[in-house]
C-alpha atoms as a PDB file:
ATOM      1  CA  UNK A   1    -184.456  14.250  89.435  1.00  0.00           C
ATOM      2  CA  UNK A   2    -183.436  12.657  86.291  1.00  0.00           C
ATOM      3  CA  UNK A   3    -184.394  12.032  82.730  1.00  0.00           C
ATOM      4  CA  UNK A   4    -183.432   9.050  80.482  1.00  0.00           C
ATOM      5  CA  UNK A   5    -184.444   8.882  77.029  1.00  0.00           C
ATOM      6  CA  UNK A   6    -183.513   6.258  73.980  1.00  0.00           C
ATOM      7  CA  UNK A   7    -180.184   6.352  72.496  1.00  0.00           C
ATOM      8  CA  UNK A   8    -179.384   9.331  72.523  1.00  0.00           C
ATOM      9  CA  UNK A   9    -179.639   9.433  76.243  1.00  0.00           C
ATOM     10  CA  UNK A  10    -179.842  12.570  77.890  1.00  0.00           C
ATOM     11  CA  UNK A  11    -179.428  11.895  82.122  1.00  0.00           C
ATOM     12  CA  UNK A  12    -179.596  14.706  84.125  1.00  0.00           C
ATOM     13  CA  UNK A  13    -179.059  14.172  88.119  1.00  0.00           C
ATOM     14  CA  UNK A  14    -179.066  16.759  90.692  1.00  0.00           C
ATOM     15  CA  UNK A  15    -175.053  17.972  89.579  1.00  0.00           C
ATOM     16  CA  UNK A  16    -174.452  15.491  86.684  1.00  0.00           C
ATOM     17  CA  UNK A  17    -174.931  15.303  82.838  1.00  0.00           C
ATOM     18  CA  UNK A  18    -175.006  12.023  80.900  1.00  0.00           C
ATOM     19  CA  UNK A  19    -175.269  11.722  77.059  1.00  0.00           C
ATOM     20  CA  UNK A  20    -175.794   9.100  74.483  1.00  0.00           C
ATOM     21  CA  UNK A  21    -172.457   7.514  73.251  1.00  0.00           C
ATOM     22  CA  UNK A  22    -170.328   9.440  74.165  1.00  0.00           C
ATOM     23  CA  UNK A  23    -170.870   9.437  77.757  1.00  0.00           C
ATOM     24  CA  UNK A  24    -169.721  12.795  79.915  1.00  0.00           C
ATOM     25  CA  UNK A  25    -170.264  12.835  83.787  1.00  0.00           C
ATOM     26  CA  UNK A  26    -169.764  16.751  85.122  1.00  0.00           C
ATOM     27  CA  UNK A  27    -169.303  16.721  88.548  1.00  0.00           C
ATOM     28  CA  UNK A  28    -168.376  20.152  90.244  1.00  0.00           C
ATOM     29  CA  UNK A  29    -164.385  19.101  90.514  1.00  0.00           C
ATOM     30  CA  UNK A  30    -164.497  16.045  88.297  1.00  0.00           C
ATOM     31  CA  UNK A  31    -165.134  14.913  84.363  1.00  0.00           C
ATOM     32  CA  UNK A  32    -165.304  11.616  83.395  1.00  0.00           C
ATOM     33  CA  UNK A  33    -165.536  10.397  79.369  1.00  0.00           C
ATOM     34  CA  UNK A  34    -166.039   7.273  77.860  1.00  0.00           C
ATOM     35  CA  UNK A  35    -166.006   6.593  73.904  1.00  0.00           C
ATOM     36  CA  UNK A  36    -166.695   2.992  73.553  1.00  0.00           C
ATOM     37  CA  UNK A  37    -169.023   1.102  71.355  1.00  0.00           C
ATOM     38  CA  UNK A  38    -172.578   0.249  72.614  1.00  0.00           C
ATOM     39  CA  UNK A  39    -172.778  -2.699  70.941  1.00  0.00           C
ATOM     40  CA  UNK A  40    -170.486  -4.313  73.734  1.00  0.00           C
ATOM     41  CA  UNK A  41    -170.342  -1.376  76.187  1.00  0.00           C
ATOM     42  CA  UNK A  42    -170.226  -2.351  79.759  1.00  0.00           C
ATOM     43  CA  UNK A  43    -169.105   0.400  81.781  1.00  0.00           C
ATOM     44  CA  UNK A  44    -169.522   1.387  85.449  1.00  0.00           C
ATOM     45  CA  UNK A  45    -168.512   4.297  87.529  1.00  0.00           C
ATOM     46  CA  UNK A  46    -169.391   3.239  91.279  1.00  0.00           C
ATOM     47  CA  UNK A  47    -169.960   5.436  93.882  1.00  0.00           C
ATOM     48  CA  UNK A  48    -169.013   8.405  91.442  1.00  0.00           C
ATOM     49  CA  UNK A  49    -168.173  11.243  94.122  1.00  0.00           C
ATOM     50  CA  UNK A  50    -169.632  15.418  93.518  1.00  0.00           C
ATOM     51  CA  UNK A  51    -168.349  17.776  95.854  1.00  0.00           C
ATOM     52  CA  UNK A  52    -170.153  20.402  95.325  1.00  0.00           C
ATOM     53  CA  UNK A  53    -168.983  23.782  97.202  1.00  0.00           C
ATOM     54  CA  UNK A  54    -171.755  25.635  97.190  1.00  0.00           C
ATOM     55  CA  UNK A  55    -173.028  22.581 100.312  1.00  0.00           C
ATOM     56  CA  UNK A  56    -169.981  22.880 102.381  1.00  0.00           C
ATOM     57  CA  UNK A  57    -169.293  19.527 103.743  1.00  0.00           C
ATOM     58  CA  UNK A  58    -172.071  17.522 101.890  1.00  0.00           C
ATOM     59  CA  UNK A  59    -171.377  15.335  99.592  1.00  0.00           C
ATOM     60  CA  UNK A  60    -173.803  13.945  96.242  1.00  0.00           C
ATOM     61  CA  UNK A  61    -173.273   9.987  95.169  1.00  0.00           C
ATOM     62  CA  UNK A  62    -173.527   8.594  91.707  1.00  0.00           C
ATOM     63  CA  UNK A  63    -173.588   5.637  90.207  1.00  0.00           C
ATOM     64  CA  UNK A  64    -173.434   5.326  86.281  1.00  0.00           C
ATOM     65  CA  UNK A  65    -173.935   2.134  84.167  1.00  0.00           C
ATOM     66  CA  UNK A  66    -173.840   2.304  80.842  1.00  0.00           C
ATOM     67  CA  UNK A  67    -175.405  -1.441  79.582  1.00  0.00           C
ATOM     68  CA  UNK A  68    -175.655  -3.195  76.608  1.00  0.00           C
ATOM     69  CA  UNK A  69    -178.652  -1.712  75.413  1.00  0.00           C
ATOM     70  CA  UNK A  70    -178.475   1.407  73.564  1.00  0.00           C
ATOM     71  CA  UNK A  71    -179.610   2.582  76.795  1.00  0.00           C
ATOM     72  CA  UNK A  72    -178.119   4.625  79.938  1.00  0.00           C
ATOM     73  CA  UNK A  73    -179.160   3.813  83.492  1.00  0.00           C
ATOM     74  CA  UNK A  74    -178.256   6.579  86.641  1.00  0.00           C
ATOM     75  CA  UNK A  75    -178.865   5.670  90.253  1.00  0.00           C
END
């Protein structure tokens, strides 16, 4: 349920949005940004945690990496 293109990257999971540079993870309770250069970008947000209420109890995992590459990878 995603979508990753080039460097403008667009990533959309099942409650998260990811985009280019200036990365932006939405979760239902959460934001996380990031404004660092691609050139020498290496960042990682492991085991990223949604809870989304609309689920009760259940609870969505991800995982963003943000490489080298002008290039953004969700798992």
């Amino acid at each position: 349920w995603s979508l990753v293109i080039g460097h403008w990257s667009l990533v959309i999971g099942h409650w998260s949005l990811v985009i280019g540079h200036w990365s932006l993870v939405i979760g239902h309770w959460s934001l996380v940004s990031c404004h660092w250069s691609v050139v020498s970008c290496q960042l990682s947000v492991s085991n990223f945690l949604l809870y989304p209420s609309e689920v009760g109890g259940k609870i969505g995992r991800v995982t963003v990496k943000v490489v080298p590459s002008p290039t953004l990878l969700v798992t």
